[in-house]
Protein backbone atom coordinates (compact mmCIF):
# COMPACT_ATOMS: atom_id res chain seq x y z
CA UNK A 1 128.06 33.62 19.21
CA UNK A 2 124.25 33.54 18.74
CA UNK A 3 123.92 36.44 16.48
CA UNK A 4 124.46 34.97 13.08
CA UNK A 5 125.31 37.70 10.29
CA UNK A 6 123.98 36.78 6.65
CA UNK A 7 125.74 40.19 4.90
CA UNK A 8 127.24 37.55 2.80
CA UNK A 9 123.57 35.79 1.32
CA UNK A 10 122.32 39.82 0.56
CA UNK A 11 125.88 39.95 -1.23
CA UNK A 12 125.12 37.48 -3.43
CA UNK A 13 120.88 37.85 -4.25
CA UNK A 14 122.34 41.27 -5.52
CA UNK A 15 124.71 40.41 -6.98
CA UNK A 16 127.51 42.81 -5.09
CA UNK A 17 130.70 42.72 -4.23
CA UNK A 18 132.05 43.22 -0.80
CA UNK A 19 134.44 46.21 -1.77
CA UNK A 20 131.48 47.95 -3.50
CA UNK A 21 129.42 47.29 -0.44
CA UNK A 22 131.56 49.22 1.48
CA UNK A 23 132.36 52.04 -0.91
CA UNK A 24 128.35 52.39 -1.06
CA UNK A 25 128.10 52.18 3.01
CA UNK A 26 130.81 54.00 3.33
CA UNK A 27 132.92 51.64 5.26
CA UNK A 28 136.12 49.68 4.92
CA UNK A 29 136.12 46.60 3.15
CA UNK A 30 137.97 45.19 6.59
CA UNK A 31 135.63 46.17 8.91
CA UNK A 32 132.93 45.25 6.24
CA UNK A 33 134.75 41.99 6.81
CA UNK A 34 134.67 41.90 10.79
CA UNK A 35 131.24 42.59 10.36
CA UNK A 36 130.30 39.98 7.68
CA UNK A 37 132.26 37.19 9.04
CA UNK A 38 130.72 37.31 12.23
CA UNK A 39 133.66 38.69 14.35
CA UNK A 40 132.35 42.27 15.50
CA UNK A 41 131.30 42.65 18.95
CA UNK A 42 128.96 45.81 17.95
CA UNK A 43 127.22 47.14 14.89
CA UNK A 44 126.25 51.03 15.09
CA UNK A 45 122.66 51.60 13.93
CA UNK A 46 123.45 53.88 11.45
CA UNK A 47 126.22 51.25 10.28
CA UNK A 48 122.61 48.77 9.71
CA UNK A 49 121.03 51.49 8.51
CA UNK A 50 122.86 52.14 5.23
CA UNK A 51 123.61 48.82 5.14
CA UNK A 52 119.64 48.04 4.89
CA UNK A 53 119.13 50.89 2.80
CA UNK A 54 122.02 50.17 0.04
CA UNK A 55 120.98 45.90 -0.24
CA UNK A 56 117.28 47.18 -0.03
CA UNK A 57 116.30 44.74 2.86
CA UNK A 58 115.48 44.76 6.19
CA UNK A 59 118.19 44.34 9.70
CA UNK A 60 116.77 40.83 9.72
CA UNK A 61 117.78 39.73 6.65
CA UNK A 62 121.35 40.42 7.67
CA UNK A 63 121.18 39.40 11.14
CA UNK A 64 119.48 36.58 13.38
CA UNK A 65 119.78 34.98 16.61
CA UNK A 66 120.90 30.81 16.95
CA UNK A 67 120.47 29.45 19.96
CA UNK A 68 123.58 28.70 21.40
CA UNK A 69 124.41 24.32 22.19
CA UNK A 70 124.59 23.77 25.85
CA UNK A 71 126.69 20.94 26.85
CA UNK A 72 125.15 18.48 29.84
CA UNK A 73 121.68 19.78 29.34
């Protein structure tokens, strides 16, 4: 998938734990764990939004786009 999720980096420059994380967010730590690991198909906004708001950063410190390999180009 192109859309790389970096939940885990934030996680780490603050020093957080993934089960507070999603106390705080008001999540569960398993679909904190969808999301992190890069298996969710869809993030609501206000999902981002507290997200943002609780690690103090911005959506694109959690998220960004990798272009994808293409095979025979």
């Amino acid at each position: 998938m192109p859309i790389a999720v970096d939940i885990d980096v934030m996680l780490a420059k603050r020093k957080m734990s993934v089960g507070e994380l999603a106390d705080r967010v008001g999540i569960t730590p398993a679909n904190l764990a969808v999301l992190k690991n890069g298996r969710a198909k869809a993030v609501r906004f206000s999902t981002l939004a507290a997200l943002c708001e609780v690690l103090k950063c911005q959506p694109g410190d959690l998220l960004r786009w990798e272009a994808e390999d293409t095979v025979g180009d």
